[in-house]
Every structure is written in C-alpha cells, then in structure tokens.
C-alpha atoms as a PDB file:
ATOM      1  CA  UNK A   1      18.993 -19.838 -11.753  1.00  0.00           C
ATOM      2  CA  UNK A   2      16.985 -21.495 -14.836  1.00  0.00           C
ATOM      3  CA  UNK A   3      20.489 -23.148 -15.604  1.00  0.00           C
ATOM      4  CA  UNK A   4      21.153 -24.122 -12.056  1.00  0.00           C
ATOM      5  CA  UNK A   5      18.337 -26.295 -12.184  1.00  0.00           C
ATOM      6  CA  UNK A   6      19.059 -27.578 -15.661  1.00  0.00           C
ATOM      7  CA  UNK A   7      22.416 -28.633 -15.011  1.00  0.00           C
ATOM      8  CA  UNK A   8      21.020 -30.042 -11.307  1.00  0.00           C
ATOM      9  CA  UNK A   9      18.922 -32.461 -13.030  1.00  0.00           C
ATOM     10  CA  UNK A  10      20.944 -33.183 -15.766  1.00  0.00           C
ATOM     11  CA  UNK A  11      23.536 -34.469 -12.965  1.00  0.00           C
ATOM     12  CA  UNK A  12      20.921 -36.765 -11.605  1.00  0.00           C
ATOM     13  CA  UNK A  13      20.275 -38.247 -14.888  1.00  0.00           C
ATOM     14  CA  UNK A  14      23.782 -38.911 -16.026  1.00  0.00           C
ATOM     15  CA  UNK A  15      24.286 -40.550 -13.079  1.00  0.00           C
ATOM     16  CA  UNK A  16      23.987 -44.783 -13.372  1.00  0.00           C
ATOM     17  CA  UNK A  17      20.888 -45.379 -14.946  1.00  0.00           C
ATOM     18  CA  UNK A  18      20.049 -48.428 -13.756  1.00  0.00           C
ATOM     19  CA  UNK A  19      19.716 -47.551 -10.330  1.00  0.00           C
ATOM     20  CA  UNK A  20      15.971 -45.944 -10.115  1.00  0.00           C
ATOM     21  CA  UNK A  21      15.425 -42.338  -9.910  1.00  0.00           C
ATOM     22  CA  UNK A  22      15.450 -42.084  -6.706  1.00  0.00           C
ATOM     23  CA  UNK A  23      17.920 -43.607  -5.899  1.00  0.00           C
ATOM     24  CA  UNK A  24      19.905 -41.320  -8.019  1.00  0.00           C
ATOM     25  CA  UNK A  25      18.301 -37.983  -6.337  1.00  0.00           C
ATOM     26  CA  UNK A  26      18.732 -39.497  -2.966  1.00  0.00           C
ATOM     27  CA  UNK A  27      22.490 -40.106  -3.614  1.00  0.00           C
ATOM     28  CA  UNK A  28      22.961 -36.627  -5.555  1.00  0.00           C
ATOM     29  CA  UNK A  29      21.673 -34.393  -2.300  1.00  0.00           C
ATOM     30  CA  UNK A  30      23.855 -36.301  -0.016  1.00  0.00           C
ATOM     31  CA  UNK A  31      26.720 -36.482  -2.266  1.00  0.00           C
ATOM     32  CA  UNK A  32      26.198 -32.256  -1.888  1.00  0.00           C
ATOM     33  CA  UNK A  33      25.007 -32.408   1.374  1.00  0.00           C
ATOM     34  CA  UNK A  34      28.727 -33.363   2.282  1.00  0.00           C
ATOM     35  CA  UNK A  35      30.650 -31.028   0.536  1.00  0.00           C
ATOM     36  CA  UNK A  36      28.385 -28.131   1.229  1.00  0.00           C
ATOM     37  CA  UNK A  37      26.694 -28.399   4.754  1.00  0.00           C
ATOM     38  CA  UNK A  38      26.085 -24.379   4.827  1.00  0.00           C
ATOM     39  CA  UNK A  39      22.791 -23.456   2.640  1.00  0.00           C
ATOM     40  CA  UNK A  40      23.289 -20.629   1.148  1.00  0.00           C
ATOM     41  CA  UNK A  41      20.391 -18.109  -0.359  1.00  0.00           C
ATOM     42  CA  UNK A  42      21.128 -19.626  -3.890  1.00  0.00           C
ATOM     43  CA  UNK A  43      19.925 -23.198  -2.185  1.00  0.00           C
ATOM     44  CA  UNK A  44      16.742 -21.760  -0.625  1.00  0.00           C
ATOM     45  CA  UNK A  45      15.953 -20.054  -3.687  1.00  0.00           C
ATOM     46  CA  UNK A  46      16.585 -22.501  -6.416  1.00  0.00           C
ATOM     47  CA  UNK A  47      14.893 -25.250  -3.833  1.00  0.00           C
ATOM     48  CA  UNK A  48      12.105 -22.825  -4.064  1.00  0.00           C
ATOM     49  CA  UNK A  49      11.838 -22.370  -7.580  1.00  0.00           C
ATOM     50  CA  UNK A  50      11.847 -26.212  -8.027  1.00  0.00           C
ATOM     51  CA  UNK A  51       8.925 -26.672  -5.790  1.00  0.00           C
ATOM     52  CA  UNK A  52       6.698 -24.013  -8.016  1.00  0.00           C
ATOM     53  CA  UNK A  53       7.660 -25.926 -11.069  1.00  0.00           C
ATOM     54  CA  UNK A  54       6.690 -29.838  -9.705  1.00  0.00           C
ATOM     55  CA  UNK A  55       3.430 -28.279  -7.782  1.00  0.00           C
ATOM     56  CA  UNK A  56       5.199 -29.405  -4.572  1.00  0.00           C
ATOM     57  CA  UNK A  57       4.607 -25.567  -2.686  1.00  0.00           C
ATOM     58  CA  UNK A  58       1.723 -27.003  -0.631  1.00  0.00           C
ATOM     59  CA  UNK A  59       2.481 -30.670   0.969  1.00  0.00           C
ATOM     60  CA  UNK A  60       4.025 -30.303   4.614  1.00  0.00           C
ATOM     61  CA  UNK A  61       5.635 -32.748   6.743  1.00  0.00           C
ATOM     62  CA  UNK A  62       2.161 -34.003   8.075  1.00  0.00           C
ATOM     63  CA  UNK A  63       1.626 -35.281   4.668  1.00  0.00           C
ATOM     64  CA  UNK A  64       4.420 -37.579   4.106  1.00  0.00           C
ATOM     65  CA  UNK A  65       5.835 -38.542   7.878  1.00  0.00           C
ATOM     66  CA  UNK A  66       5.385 -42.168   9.168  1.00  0.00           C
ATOM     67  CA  UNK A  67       3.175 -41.918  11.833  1.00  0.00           C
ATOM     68  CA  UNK A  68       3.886 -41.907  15.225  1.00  0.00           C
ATOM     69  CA  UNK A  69       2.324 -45.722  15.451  1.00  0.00           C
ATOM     70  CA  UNK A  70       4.323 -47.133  12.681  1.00  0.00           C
ATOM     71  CA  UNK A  71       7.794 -45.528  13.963  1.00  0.00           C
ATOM     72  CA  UNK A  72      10.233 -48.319  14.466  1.00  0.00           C
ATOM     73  CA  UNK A  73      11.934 -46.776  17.782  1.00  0.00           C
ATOM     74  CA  UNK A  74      13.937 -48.375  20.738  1.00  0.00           C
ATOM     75  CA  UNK A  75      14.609 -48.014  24.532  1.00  0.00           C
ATOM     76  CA  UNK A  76      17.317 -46.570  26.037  1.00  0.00           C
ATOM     77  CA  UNK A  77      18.165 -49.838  27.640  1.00  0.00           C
ATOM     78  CA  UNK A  78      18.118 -51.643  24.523  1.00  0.00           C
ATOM     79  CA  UNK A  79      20.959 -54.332  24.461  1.00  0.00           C
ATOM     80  CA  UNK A  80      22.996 -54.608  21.784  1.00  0.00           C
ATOM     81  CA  UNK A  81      21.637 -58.035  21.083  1.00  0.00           C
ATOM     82  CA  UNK A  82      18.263 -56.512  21.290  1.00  0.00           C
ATOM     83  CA  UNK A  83      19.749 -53.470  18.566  1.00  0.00           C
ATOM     84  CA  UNK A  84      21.277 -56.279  16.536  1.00  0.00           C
ATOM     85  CA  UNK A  85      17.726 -57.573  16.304  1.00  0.00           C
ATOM     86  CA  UNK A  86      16.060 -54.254  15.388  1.00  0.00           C
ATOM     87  CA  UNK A  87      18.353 -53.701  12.326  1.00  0.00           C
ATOM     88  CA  UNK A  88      18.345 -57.153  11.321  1.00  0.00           C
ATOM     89  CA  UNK A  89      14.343 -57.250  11.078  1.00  0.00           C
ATOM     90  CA  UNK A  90      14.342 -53.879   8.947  1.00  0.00           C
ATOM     91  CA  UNK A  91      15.474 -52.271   6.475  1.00  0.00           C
ATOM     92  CA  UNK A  92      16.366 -49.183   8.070  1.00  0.00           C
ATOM     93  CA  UNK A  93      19.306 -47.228   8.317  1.00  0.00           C
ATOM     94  CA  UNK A  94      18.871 -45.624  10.941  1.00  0.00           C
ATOM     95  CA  UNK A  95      16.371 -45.480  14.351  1.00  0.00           C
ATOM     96  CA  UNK A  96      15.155 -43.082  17.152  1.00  0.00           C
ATOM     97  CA  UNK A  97      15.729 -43.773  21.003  1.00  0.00           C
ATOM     98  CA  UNK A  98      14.141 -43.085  23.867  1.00  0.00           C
ATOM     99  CA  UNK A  99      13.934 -42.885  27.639  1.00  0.00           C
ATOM    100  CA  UNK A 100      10.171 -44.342  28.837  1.00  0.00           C
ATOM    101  CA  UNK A 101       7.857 -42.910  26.374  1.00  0.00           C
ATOM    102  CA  UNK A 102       8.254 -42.277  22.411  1.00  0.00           C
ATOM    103  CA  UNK A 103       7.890 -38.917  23.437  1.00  0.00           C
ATOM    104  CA  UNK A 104      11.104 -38.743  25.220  1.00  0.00           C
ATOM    105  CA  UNK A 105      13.475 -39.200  22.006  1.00  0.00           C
ATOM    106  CA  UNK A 106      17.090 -38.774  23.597  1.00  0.00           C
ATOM    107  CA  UNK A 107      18.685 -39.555  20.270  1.00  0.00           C
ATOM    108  CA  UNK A 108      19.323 -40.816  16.467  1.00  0.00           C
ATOM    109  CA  UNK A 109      21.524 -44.388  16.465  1.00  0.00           C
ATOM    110  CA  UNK A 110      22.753 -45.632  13.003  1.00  0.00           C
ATOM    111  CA  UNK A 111      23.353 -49.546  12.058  1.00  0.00           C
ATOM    112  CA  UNK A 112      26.662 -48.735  10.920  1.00  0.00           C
ATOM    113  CA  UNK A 113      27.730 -47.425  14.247  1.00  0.00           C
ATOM    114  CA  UNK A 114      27.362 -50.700  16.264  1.00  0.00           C
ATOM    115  CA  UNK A 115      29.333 -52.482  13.683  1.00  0.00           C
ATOM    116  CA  UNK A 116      32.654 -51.908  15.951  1.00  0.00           C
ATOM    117  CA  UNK A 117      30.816 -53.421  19.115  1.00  0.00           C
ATOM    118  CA  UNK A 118      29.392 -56.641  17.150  1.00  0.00           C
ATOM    119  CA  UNK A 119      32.763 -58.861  18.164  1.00  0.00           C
ATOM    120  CA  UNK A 120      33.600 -56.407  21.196  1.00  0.00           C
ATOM    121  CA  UNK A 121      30.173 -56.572  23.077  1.00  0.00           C
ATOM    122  CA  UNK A 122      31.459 -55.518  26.915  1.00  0.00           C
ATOM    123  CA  UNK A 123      32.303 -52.262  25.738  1.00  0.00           C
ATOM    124  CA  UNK A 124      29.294 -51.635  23.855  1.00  0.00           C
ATOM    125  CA  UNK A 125      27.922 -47.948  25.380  1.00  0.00           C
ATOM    126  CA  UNK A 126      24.559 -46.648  23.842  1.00  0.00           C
ATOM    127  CA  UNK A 127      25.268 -43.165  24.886  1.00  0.00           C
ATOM    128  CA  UNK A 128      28.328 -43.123  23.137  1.00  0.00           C
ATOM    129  CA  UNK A 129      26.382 -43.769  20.113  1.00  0.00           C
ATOM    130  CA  UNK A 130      23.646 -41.190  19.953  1.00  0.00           C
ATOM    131  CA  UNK A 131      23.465 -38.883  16.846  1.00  0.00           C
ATOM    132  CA  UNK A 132      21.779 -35.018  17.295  1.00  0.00           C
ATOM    133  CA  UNK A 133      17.800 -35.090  16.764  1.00  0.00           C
ATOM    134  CA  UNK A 134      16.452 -32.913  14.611  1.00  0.00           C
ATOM    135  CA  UNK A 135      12.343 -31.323  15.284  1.00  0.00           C
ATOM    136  CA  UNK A 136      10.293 -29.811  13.129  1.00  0.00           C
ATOM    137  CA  UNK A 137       6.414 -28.721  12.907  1.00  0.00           C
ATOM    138  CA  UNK A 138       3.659 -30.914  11.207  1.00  0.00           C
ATOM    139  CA  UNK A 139       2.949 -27.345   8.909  1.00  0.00           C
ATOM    140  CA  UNK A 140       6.780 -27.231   7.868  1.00  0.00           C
ATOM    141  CA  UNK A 141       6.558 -27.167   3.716  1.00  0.00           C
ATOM    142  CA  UNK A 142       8.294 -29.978   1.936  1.00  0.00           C
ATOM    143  CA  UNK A 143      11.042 -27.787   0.249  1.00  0.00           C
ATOM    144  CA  UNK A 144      11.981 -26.675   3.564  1.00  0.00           C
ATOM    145  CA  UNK A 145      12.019 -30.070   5.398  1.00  0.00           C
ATOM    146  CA  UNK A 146      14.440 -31.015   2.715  1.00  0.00           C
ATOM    147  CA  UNK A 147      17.027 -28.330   3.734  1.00  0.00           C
ATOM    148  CA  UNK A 148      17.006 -28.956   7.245  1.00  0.00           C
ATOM    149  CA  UNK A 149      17.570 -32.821   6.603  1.00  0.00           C
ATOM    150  CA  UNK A 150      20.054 -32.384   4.078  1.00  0.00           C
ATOM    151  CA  UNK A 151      21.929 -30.176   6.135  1.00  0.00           C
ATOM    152  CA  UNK A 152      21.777 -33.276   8.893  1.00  0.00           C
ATOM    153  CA  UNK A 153      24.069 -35.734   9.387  1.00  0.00           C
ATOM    154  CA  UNK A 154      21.401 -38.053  10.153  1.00  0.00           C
ATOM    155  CA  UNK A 155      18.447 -37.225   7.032  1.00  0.00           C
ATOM    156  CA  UNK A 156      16.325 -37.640   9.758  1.00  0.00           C
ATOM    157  CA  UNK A 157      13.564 -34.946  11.547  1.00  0.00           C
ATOM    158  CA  UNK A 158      10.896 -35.907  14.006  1.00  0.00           C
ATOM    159  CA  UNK A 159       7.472 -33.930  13.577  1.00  0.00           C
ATOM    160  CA  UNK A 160       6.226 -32.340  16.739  1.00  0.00           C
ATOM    161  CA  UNK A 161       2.729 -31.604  17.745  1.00  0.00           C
ATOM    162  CA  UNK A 162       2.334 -28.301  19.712  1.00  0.00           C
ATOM    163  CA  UNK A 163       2.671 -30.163  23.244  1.00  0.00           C
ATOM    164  CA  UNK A 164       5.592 -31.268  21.666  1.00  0.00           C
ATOM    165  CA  UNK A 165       4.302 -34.936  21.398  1.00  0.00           C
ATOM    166  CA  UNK A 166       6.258 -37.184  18.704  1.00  0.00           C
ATOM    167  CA  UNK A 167       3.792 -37.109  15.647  1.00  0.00           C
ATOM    168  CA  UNK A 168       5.666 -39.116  13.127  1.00  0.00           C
ATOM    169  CA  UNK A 169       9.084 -39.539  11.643  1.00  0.00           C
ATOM    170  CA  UNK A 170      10.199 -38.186   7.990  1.00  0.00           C
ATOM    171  CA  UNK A 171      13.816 -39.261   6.335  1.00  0.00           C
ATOM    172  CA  UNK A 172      15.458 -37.799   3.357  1.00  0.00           C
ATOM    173  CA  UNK A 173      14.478 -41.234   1.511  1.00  0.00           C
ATOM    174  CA  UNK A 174      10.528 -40.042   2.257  1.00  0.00           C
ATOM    175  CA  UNK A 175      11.146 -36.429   1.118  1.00  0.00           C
ATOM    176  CA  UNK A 176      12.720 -37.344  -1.940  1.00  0.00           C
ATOM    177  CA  UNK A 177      10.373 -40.166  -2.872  1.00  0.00           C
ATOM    178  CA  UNK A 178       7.685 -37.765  -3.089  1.00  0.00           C
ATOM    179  CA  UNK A 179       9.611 -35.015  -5.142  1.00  0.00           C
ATOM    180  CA  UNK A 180      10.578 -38.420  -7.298  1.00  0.00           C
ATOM    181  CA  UNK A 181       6.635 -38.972  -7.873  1.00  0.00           C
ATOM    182  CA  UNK A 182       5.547 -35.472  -8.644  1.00  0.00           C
ATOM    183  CA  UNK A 183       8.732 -35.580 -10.995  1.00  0.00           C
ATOM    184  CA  UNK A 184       7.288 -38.591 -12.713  1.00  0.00           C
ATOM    185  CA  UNK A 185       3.698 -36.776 -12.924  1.00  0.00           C
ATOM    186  CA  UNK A 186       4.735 -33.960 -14.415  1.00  0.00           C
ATOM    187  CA  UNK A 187       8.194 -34.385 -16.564  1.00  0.00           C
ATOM    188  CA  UNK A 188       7.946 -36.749 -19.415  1.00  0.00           C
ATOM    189  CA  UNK A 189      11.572 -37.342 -19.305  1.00  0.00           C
ATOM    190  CA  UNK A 190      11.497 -39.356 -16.215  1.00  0.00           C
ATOM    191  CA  UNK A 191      10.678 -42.804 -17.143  1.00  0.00           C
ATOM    192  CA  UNK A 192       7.371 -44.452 -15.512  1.00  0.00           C
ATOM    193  CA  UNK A 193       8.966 -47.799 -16.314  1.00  0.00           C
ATOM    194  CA  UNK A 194      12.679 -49.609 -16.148  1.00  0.00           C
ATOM    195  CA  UNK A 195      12.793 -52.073 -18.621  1.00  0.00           C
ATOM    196  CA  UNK A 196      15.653 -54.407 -16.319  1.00  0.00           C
ATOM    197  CA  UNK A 197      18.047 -57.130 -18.429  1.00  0.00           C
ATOM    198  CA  UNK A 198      16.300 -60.156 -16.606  1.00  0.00           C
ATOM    199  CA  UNK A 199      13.192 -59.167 -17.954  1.00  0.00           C
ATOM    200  CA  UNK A 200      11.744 -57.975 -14.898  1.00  0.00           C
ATOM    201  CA  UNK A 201      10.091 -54.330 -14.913  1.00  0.00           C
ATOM    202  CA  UNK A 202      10.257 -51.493 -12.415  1.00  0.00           C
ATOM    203  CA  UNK A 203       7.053 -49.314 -12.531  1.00  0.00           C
ATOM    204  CA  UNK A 204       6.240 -46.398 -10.868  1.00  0.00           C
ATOM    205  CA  UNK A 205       2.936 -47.474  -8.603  1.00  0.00           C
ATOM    206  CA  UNK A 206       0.978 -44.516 -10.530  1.00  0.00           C
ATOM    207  CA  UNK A 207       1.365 -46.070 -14.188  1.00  0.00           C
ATOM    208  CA  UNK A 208      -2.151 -46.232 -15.406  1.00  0.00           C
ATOM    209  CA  UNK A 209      -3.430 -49.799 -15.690  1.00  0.00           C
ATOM    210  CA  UNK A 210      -3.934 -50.123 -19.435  1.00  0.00           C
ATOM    211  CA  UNK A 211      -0.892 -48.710 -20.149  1.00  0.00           C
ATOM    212  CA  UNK A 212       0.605 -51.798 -17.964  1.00  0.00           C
ATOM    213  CA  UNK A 213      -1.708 -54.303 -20.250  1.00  0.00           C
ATOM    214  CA  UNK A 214      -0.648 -53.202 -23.095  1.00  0.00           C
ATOM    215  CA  UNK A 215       2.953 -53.062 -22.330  1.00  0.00           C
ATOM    216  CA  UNK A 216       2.213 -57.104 -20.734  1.00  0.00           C
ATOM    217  CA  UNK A 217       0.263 -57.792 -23.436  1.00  0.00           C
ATOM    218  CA  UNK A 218      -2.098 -59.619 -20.448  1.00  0.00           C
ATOM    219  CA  UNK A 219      -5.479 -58.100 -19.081  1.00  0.00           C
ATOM    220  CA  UNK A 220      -4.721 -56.994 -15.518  1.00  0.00           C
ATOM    221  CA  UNK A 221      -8.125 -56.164 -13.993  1.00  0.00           C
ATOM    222  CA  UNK A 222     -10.670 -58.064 -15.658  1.00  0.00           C
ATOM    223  CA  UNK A 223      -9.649 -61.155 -14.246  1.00  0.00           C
ATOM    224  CA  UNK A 224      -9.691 -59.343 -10.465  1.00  0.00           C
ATOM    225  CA  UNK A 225     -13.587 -58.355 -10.932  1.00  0.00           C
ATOM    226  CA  UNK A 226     -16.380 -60.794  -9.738  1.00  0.00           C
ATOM    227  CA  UNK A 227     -18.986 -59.577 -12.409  1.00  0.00           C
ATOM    228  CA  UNK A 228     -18.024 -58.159 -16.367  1.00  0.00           C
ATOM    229  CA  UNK A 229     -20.441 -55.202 -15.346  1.00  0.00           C
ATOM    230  CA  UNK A 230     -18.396 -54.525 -11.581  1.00  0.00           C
ATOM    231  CA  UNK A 231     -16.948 -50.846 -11.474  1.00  0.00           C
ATOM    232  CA  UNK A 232     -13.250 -51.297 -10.865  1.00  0.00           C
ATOM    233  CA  UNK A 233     -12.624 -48.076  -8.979  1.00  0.00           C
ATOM    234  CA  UNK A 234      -9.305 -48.117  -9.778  1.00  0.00           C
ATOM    235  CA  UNK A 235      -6.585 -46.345 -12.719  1.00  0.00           C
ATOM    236  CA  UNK A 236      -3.687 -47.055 -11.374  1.00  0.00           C
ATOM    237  CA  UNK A 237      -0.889 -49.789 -10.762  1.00  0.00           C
ATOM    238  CA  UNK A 238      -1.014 -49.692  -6.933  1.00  0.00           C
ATOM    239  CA  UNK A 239      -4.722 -49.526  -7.303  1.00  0.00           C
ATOM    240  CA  UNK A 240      -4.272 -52.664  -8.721  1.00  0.00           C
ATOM    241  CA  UNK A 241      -2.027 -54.142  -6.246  1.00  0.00           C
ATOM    242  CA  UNK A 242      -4.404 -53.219  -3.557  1.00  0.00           C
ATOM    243  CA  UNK A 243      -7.315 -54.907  -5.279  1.00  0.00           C
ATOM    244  CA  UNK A 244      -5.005 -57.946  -5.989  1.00  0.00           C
ATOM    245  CA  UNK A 245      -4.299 -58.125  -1.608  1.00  0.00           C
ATOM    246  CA  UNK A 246      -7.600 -56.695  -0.579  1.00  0.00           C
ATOM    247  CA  UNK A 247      -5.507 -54.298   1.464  1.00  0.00           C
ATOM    248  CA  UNK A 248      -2.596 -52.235   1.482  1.00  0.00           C
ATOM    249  CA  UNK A 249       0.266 -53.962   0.531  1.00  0.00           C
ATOM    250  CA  UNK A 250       3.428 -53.554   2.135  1.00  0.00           C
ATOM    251  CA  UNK A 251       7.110 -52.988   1.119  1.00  0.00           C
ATOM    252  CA  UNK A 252       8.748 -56.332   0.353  1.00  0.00           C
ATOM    253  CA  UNK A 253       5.723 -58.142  -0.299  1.00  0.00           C
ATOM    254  CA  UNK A 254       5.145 -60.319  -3.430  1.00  0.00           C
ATOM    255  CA  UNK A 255       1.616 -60.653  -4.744  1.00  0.00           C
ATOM    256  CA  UNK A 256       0.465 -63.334  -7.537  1.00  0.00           C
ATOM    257  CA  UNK A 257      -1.948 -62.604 -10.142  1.00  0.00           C
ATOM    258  CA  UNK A 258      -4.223 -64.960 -11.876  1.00  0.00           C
ATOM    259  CA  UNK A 259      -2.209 -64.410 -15.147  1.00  0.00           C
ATOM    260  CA  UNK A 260       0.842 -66.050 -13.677  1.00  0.00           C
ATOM    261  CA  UNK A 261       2.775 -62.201 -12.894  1.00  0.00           C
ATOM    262  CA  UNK A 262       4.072 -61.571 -10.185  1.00  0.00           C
ATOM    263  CA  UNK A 263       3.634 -57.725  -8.438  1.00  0.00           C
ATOM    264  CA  UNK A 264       6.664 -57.418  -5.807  1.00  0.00           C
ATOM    265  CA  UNK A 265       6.187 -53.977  -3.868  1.00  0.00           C
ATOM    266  CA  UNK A 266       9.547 -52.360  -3.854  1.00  0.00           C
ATOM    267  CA  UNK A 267       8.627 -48.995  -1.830  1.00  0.00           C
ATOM    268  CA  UNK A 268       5.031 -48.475   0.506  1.00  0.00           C
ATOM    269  CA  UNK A 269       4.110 -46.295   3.006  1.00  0.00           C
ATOM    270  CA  UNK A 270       1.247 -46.803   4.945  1.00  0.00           C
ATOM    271  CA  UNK A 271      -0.680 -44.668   2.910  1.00  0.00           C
ATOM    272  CA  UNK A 272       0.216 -45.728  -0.745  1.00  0.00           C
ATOM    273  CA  UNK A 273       2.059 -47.888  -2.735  1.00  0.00           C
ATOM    274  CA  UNK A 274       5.020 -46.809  -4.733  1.00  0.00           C
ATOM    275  CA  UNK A 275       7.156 -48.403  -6.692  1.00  0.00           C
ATOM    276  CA  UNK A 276       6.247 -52.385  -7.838  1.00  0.00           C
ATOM    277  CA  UNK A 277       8.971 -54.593  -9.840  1.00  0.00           C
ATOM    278  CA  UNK A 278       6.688 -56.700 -11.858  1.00  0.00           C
ATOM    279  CA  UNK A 279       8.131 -60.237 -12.868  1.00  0.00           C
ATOM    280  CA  UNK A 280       6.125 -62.657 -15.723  1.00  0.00           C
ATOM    281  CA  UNK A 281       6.302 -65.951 -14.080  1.00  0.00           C
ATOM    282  CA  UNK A 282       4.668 -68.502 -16.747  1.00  0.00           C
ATOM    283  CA  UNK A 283       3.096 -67.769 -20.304  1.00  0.00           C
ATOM    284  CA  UNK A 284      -0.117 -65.814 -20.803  1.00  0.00           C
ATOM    285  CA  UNK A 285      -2.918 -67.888 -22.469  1.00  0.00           C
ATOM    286  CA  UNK A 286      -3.305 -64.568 -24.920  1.00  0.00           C
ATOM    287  CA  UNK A 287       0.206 -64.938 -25.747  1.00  0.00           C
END
C-alpha cells in the first residue's frame, strides 16, 4: 500500500510542472475518477492511510464548505440570458438550482452544457440540463467527502443540516486545495514557491513573511506598521495580505504595497487566503 501511495504522488509530480500543485492533484483524481468510477476497498484504504500521514483524519465538510450565504445558486426560472450572466460574472464551473428557496436544490447545471443553446436560444430547456445532486452531513470527514465527489460526475456535494437545510457547498477544487495545503505543511518536497519565467512568483498564502523578504530582498511588514514598536500579529503571507487590505481579500484581487509589489490573490475562501502570485512592479530603494 506504502508503494501505492509512492507511485500516486510521484504521478502528480511528473505531471507539467508549471501548472501549480493543485492543479496537478485536481486533474490526477479526475483523470482516475473517469476510468475508475467504482471505489474499491484498496481506494478507501489507501485514501485512509493518506489522511493519517498529512494530519487530515479530523477536518469535516463543515470546515471547508462555502457557506450557505456565499453559494452562487440560481432559480429554476432562470433564463438563459440570465445563466449566460451567472457564468460570465464567475469563475465557476459549475452551479446549484433551485425551485423558491436555496433549500429546494432541484439540480447541478454546468457552463459547458448551455454552450449548444448559446446560438439556438428557443430550444433552450433547463430541465433538460440538470445534473444528479449529491448530500452529505456537515460531520462527513474530508477523506470521505473526497470519494463521494470523485465518484460524481459533477465534484460537487451540498452539506445538509439535520432539517435538511442547505448549509454550504464543497467542490472537488475545495477538497483538494486543502489536502494541497496540509501537503505543503508537512512534505518538504512540495514547493512553497513557483519561481514563473516572467519573473512573477506563486506562493503558497502560508509562506512565512521573512522568508518572503528575504527571497524579495524588500521588507514586507515594517513599512505596513504605524509605530517601529507595533506588534504585527501576523507570520504569514496572507497575514500580510490581510494587513495590506484591512480585510479579507478576495480571489482575483490585486493589492499594492508601499515597496512598489504587487500581491494578486490567486485562490480565497471566505475564511483564508491561499495562494498569492506576487509581481515586483518598480525597483526597491534597498536594491
């Protein structure tokens, strides 16, 4: 089983390297998902196994779903125009519908799906469209939500309270961007940072701070404090963005620091920052 895991994650790695890591992980349990949609005990166990090893055993669904007031959802008697609009204004793949209340979820409806209706509008149908939903419980362990997305056509799961009230939303690219992170935290062989051939730098939103100053050759936080003697309260990268917006930043947003970089946040939940592609926009006075 040892070598099961070995050669699973030496898959990932050879896989193109300049895509991030997860991107590569995302793409490798689809890429299985659809030539194996039966998990077997082998599956459950090695899954298992993995989880021990990262320190993943305890997080459930509750702590990495979207919550139910940031779901991006539609009505049943959406028009396509009004889909069009949806998909166009984010990034997602992918969205929930419903009949009068959130809590009604009739289906899953994919972007790619209305493609055929975009120059054939009159015989657009909605119902013709909707994909299988998948519910699980808030308490459902992480290892375990990833088998019953992976075995979905959709890498989509709604969490259910016991009423069986929508509580939030989790996709495959949530489950595996939190596997990704504990990865990062505990395997040295998983890079922190993406050097890119522009220049530019992908960083993993947990990179501690000096580690980022040194590698900029710039001082990051001093500049962001109001007094020398002002306790920072934060380590990390993210920290840092947040300090930088005086909030939480969100995905797609660019942030300027005093220095002249620029912090663009490549992947955010509501709850933490991610991922941050860092660009040097002018010359450092220490330089």
């Amino acid at each position: 089983m040892i070598t099961k895991i070995k050669n699973y994650f030496s898959k990932l790695l050879r896989k193109n390297n300049e895509l991030p890591l997860i991107d590569r992980l995302e793409d490798l349990i689809e890429s299985d998902s659809e030539t194996n949609n039966v998990i077997n005990a082998d599956d459950s166990n090695e899954l298992t196994l993995v989880s021990n090893v990262l320190g993943l055993k305890d997080l459930t669904a509750e702590d990495i779903m979207v919550p139910r007031a940031d779901i991006i959802a539609a009505k049943m008697n959406t028009t396509l125009d009004g889909f069009i609009k949806i998909f166009s204004q984010n990034s997602f793949s992918q969205i929930p519908i419903y009949k009068d209340t959130l809590d009604n979820i009739v289906g899953i409806v994919r972007v790619r799906d209305f493609l055929p209706y975009v120059n054939n509008p009159e015989s657009f149908n909605i119902e013709s469209l909707l994909k299988e939903v998948i519910y699980v419980v808030p308490s459902i362990k992480l290892l375990e939500l990833l088998v019953e997305i992976r075995a979905s056509v959709n890498h989509m799961a709604l969490v259910v309270d016991e009423f069986g009230g929508i509580d939030g939303l989790v996709t495959l690219h949530d489950v595996v961007s939190e596997i990704v992170g504990e990865i990062q935290q505990n395997q040295s062989i998983f890079p922190q940072i993406i050097t890119k051939p522009d220049g530019t730098i992908i960083a993993d939103a947990k990179m501690p701070i000096d580690k980022c100053e040194d590698l900029l050759n710039i001082e990051l936080l001093k500049p962001l404090l109001k007094e020398n003697n002002e306790d920072p309260c934060v380590e990390t990268l993210g920290g840092l963005t947040m300090l930088l917006a005086e909030r939480m930043p969100t995905r797609g947003e660019s942030l300027m620091h005093p220095s002249g970089i620029e912090f663009d946040i490549l992947e955010a939940d509501p709850r933490r920052v991610k991922r941050i592609l860092i660009r040097k926009l002018q010359e450092s006075s220490r330089d």
